[in-house]
PDB file of N, CA and C in Angstrom:
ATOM      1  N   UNK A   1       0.856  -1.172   0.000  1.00  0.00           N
ATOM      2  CA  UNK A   1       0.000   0.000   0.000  1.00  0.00           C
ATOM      3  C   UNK A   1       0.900   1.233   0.000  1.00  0.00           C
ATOM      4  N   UNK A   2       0.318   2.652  -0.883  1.00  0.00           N
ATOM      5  CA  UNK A   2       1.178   3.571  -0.955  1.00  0.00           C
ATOM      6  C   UNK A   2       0.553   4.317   0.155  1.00  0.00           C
ATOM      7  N   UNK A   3      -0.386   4.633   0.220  1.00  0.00           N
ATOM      8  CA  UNK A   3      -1.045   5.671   1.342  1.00  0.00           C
ATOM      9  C   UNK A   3      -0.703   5.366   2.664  1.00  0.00           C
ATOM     10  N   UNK A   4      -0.406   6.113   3.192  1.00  0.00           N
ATOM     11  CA  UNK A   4       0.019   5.923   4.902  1.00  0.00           C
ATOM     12  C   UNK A   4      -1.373   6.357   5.135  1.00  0.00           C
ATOM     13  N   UNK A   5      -2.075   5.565   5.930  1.00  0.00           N
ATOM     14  CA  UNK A   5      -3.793   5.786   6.800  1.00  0.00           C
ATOM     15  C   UNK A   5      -3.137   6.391   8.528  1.00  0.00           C
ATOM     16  N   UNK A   6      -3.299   7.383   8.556  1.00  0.00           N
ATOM     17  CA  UNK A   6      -3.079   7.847   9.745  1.00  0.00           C
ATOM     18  C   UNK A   6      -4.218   8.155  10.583  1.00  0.00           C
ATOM     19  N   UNK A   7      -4.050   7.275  11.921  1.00  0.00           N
ATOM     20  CA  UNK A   7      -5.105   7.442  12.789  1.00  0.00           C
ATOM     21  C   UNK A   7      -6.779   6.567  12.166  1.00  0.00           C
ATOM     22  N   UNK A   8      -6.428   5.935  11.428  1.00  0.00           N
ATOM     23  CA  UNK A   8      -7.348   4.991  10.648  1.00  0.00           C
ATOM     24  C   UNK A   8      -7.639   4.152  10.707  1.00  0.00           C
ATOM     25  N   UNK A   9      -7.189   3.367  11.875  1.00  0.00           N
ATOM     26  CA  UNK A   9      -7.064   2.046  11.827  1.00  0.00           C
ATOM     27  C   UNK A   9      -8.211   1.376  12.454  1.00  0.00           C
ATOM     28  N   UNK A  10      -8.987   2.369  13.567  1.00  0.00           N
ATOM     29  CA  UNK A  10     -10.294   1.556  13.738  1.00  0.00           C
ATOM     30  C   UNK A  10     -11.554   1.625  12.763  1.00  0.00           C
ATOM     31  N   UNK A  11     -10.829   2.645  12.083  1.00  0.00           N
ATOM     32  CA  UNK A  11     -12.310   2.866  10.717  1.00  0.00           C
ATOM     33  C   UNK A  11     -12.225   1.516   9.678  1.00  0.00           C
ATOM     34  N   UNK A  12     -10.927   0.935   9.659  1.00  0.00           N
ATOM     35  CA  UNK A  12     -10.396  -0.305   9.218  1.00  0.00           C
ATOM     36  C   UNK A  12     -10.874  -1.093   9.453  1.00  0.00           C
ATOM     37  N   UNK A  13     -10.619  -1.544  10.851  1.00  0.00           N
ATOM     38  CA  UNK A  13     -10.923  -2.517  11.334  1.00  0.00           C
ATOM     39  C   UNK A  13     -12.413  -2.725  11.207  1.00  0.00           C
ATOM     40  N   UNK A  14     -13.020  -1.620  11.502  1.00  0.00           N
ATOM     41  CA  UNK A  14     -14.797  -1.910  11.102  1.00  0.00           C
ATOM     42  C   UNK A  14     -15.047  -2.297   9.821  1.00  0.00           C
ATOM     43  N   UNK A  15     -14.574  -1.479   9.032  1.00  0.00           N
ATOM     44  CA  UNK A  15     -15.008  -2.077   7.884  1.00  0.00           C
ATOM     45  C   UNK A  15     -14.266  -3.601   7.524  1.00  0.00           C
ATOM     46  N   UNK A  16     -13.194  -3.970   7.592  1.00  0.00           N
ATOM     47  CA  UNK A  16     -12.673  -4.951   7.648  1.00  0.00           C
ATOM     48  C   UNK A  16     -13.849  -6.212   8.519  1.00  0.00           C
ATOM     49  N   UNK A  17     -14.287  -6.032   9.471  1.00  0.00           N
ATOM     50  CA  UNK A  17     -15.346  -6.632  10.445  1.00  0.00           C
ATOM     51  C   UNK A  17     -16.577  -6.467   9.007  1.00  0.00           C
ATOM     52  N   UNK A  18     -16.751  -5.366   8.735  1.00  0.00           N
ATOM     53  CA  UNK A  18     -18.525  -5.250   7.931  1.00  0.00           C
ATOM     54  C   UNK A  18     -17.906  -6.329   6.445  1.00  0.00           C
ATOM     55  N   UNK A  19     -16.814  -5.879   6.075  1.00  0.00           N
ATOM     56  CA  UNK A  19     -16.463  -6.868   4.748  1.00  0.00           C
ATOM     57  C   UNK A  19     -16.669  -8.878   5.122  1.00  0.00           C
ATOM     58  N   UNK A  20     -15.900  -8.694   6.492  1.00  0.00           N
ATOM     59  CA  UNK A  20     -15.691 -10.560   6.982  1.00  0.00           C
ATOM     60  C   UNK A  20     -17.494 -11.295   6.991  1.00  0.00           C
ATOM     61  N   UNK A  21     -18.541  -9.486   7.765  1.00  0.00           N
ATOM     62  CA  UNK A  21     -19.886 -10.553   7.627  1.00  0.00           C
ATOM     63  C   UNK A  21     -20.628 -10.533   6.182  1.00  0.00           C
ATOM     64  N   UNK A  22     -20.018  -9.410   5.410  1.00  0.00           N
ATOM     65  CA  UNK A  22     -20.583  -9.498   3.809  1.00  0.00           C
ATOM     66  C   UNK A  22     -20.073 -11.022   3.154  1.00  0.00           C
ATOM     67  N   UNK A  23     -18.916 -11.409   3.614  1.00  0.00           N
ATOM     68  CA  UNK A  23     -18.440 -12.960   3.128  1.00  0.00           C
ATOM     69  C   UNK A  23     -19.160 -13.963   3.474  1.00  0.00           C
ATOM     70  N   UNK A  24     -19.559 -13.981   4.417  1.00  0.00           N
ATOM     71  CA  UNK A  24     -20.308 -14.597   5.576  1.00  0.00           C
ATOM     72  C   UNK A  24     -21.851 -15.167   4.816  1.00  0.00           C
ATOM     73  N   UNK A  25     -22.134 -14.381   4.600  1.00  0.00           N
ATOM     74  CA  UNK A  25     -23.819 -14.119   3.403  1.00  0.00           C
ATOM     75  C   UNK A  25     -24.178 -13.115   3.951  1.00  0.00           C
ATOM     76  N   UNK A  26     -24.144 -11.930   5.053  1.00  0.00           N
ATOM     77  CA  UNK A  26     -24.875 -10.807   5.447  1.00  0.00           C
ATOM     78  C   UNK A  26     -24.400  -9.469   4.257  1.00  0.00           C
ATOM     79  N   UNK A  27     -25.715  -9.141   3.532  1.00  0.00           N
ATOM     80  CA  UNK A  27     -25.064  -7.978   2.863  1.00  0.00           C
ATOM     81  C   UNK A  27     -24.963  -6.939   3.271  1.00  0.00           C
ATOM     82  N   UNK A  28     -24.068  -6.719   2.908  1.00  0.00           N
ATOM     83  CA  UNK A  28     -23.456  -5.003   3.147  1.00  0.00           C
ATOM     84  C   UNK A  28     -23.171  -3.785   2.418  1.00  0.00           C
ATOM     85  N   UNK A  29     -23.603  -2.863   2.518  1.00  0.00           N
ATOM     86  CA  UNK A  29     -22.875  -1.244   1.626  1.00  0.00           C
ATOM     87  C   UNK A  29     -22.630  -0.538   2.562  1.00  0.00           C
ATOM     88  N   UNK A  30     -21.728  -0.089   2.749  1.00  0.00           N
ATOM     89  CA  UNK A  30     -20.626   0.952   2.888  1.00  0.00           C
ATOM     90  C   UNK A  30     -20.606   2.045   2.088  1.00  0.00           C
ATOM     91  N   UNK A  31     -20.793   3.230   2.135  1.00  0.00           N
ATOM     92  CA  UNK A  31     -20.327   4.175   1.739  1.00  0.00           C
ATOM     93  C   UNK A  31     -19.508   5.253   2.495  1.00  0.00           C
ATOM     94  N   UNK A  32     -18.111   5.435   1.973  1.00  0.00           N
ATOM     95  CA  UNK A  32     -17.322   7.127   2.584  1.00  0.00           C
ATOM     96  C   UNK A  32     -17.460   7.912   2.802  1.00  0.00           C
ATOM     97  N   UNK A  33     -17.585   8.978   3.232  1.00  0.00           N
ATOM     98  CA  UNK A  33     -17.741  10.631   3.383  1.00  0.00           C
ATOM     99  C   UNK A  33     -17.179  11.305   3.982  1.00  0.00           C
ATOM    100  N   UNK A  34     -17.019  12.357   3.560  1.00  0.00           N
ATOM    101  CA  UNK A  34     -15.945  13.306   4.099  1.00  0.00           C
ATOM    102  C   UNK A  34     -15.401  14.360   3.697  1.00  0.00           C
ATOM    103  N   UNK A  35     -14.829  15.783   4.305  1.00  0.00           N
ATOM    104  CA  UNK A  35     -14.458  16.731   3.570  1.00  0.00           C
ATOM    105  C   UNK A  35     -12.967  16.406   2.873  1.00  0.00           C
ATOM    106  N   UNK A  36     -12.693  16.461   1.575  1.00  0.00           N
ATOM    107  CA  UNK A  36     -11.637  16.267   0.609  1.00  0.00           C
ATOM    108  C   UNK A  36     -10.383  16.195   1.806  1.00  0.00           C
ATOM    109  N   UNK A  37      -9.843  15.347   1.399  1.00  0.00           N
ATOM    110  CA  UNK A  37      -8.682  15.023   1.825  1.00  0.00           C
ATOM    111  C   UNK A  37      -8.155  14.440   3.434  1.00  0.00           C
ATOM    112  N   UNK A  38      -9.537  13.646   4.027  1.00  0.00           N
ATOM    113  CA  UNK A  38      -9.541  13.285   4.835  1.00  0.00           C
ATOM    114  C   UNK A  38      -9.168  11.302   5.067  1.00  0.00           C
ATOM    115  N   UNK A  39      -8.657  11.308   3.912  1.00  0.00           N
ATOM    116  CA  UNK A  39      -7.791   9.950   3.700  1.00  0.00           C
ATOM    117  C   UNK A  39      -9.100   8.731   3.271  1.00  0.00           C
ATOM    118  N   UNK A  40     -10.473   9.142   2.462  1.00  0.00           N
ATOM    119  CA  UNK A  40     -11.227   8.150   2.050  1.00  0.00           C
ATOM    120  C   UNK A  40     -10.810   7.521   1.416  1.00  0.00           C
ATOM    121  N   UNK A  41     -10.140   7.781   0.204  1.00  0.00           N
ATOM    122  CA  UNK A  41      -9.311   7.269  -0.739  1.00  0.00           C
ATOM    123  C   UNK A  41      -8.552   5.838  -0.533  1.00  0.00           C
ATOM    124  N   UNK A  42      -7.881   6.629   0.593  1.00  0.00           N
ATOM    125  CA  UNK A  42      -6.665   5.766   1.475  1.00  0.00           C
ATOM    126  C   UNK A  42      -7.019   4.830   1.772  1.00  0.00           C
ATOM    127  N   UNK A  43      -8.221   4.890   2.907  1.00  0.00           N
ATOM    128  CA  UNK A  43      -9.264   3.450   3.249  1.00  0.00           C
ATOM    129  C   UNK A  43      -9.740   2.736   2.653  1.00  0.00           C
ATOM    130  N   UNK A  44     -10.165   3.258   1.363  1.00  0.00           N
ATOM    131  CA  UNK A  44     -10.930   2.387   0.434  1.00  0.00           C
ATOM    132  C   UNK A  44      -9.856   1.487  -0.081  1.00  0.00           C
ATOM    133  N   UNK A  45      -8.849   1.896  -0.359  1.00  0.00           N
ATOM    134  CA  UNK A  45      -7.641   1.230  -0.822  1.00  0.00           C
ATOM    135  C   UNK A  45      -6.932   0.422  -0.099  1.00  0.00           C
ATOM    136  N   UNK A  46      -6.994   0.798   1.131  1.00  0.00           N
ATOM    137  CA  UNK A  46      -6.458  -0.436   2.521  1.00  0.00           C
ATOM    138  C   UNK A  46      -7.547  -1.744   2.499  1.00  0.00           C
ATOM    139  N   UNK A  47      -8.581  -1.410   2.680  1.00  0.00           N
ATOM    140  CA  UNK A  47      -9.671  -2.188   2.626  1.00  0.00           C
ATOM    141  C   UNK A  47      -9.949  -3.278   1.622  1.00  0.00           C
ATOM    142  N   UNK A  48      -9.484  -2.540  -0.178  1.00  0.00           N
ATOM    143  CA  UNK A  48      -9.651  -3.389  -0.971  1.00  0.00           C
ATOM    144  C   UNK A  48      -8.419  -4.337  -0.978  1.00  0.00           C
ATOM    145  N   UNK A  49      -7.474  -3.330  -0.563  1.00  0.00           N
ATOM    146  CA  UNK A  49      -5.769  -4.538  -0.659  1.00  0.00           C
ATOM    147  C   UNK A  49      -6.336  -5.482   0.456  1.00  0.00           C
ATOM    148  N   UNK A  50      -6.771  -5.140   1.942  1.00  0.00           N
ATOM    149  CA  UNK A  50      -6.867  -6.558   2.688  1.00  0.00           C
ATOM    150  C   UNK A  50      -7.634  -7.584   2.262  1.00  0.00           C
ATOM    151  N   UNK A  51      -8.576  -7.394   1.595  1.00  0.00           N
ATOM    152  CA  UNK A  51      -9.942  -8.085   0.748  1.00  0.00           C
ATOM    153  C   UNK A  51      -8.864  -8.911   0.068  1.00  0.00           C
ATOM    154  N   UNK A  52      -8.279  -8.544  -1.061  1.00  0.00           N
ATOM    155  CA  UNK A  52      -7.453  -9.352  -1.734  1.00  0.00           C
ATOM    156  C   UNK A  52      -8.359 -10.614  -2.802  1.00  0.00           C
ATOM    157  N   UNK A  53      -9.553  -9.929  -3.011  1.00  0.00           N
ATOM    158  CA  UNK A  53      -9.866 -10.275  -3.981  1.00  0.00           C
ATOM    159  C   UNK A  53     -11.537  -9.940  -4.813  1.00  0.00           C
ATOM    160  N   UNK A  54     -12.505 -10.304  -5.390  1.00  0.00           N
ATOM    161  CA  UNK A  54     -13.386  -9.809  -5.979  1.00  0.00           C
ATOM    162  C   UNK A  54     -14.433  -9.326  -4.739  1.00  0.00           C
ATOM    163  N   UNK A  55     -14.304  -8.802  -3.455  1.00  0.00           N
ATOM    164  CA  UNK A  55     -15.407  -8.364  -2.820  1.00  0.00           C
ATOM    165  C   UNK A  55     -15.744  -7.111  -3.050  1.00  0.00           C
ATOM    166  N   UNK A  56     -14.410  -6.204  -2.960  1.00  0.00           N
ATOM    167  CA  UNK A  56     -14.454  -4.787  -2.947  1.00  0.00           C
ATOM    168  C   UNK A  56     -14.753  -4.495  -4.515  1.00  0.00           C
ATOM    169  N   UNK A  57     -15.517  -3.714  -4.427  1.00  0.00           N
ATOM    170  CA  UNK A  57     -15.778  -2.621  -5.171  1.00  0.00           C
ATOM    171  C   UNK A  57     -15.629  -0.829  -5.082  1.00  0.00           C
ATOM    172  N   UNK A  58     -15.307  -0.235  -6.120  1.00  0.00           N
ATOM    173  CA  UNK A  58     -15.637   1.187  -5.984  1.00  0.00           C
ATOM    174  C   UNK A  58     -15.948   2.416  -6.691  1.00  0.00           C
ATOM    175  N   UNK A  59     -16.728   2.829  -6.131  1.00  0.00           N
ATOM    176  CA  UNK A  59     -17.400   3.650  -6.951  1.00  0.00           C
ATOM    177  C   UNK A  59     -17.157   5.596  -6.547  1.00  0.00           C
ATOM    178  N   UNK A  60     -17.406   6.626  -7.592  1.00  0.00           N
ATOM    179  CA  UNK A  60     -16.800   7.493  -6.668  1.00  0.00           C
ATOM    180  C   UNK A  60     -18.029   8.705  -7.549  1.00  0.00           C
ATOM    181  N   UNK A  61     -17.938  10.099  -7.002  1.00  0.00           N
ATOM    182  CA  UNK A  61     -18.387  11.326  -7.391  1.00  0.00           C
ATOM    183  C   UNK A  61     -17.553  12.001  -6.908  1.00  0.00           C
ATOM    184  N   UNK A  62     -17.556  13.144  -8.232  1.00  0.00           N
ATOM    185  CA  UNK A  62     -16.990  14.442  -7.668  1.00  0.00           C
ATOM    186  C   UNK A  62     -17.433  15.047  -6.787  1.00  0.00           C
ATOM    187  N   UNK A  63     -18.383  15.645  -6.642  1.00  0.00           N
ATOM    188  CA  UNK A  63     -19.067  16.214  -5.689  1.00  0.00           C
ATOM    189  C   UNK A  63     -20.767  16.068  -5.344  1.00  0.00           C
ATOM    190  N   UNK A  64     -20.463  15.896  -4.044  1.00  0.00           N
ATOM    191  CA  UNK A  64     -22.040  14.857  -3.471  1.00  0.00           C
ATOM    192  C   UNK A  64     -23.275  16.101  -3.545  1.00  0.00           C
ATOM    193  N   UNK A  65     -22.439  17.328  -3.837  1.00  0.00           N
ATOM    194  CA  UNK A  65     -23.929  18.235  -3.634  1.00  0.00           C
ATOM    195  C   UNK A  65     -24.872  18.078  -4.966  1.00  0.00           C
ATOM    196  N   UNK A  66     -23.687  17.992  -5.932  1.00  0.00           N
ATOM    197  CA  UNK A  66     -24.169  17.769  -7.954  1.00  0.00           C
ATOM    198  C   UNK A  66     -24.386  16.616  -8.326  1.00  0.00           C
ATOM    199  N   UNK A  67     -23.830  15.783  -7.628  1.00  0.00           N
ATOM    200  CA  UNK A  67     -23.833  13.995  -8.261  1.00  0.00           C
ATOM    201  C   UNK A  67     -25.279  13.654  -8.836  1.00  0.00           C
ATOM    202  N   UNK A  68     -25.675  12.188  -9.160  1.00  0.00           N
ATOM    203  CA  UNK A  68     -26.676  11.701  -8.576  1.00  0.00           C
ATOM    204  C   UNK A  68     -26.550  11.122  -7.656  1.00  0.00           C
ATOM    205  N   UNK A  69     -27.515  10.898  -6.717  1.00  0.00           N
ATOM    206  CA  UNK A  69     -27.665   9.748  -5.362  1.00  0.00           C
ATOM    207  C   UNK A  69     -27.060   8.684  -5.682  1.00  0.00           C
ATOM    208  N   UNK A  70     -27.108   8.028  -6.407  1.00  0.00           N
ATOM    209  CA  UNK A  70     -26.753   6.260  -6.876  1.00  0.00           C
ATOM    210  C   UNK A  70     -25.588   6.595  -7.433  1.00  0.00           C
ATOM    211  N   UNK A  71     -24.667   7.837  -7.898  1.00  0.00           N
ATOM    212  CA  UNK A  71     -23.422   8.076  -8.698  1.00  0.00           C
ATOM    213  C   UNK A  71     -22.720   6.892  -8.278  1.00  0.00           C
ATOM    214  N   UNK A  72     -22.090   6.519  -7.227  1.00  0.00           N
ATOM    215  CA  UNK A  72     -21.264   5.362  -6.707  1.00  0.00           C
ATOM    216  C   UNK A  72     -21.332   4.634  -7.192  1.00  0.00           C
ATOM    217  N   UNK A  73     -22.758   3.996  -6.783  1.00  0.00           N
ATOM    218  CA  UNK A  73     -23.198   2.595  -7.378  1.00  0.00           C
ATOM    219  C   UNK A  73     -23.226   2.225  -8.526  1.00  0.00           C
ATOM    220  N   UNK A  74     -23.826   3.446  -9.387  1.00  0.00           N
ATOM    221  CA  UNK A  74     -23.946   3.102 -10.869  1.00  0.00           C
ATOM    222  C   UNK A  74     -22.173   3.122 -11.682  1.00  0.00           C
ATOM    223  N   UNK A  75     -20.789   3.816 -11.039  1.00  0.00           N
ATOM    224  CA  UNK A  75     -19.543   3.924 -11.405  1.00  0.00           C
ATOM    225  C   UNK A  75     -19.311   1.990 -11.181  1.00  0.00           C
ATOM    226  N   UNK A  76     -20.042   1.881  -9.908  1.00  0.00           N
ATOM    227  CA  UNK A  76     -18.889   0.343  -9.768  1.00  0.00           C
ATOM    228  C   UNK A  76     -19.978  -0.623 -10.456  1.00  0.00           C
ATOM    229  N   UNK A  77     -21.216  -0.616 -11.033  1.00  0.00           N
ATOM    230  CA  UNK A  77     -21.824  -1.698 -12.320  1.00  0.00           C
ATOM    231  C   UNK A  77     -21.138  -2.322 -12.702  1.00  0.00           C
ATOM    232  N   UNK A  78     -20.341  -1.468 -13.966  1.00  0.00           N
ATOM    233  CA  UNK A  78     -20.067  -2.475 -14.931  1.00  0.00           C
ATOM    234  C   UNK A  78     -18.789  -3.494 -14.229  1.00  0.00           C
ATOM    235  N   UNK A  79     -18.059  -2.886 -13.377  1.00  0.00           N
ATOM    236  CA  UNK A  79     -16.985  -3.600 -12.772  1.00  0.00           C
ATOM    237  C   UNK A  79     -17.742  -5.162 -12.352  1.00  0.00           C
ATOM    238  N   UNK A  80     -18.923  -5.224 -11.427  1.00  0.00           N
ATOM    239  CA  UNK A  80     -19.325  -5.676 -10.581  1.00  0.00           C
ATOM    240  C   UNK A  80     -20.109  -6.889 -11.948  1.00  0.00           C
ATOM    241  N   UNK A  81     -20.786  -6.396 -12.861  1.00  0.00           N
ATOM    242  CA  UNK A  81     -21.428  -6.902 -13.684  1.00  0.00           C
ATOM    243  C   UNK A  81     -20.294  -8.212 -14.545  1.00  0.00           C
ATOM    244  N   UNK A  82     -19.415  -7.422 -15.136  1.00  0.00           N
ATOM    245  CA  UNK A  82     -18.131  -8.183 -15.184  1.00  0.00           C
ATOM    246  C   UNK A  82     -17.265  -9.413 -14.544  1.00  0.00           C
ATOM    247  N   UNK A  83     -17.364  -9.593 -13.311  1.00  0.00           N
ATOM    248  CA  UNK A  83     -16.906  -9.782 -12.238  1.00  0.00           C
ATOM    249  C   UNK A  83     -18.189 -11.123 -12.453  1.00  0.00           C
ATOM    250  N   UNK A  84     -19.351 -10.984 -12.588  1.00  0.00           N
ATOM    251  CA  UNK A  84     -20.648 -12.281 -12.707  1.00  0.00           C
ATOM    252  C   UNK A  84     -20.253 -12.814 -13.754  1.00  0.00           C
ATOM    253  N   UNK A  85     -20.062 -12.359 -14.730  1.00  0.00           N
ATOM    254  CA  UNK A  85     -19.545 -12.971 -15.629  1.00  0.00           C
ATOM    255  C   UNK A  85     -18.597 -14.035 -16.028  1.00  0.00           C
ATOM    256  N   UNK A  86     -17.912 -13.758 -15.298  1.00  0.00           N
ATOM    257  CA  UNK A  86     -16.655 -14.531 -15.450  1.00  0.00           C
ATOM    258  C   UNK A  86     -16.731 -16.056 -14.590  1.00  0.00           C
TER     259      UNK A  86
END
């Protein structure tokens, strides 16, 4: 991982915990938030490296005031759609 997560590590660990019961069969969404540059990025990227394989997904908007609601969801589709496929 390139990002150093500072002070992050229990936001980790939860989600790391919410990812282990999405494996499990309990579903889960997660979504980030936060004012720019508060290391979402970072997490999402810690999170998908510990995953280490097709769970994580991600989806993103520029800005949540202009987006649509579903912007996220509808960015990580085709990934996710792909991913059934195979």
């Amino acid at each position: 991982m390139t990002d150093v997560l500072v002070e992050r590590s229990g936001f980790l660990a939860s989600l790391e915990g919410l990812l282990g019961e999405a494996l499990e069969g309990a579903g889960r969404l997660v979504f980030l938030g936060g004012e720019a540059g508060v290391g979402k990025t970072a997490l999402a990227a810690a999170l998908a490296e510990s995953a280490a394989g097709p769970a994580v997904r991600r989806g993103s908007c520029d800005n949540i005031t202009t987006a649509e609601a579903l912007g996220p969801i509808l960015d990580a589709l085709p990934e996710l759609a792909a991913a059934v496929d195979q």
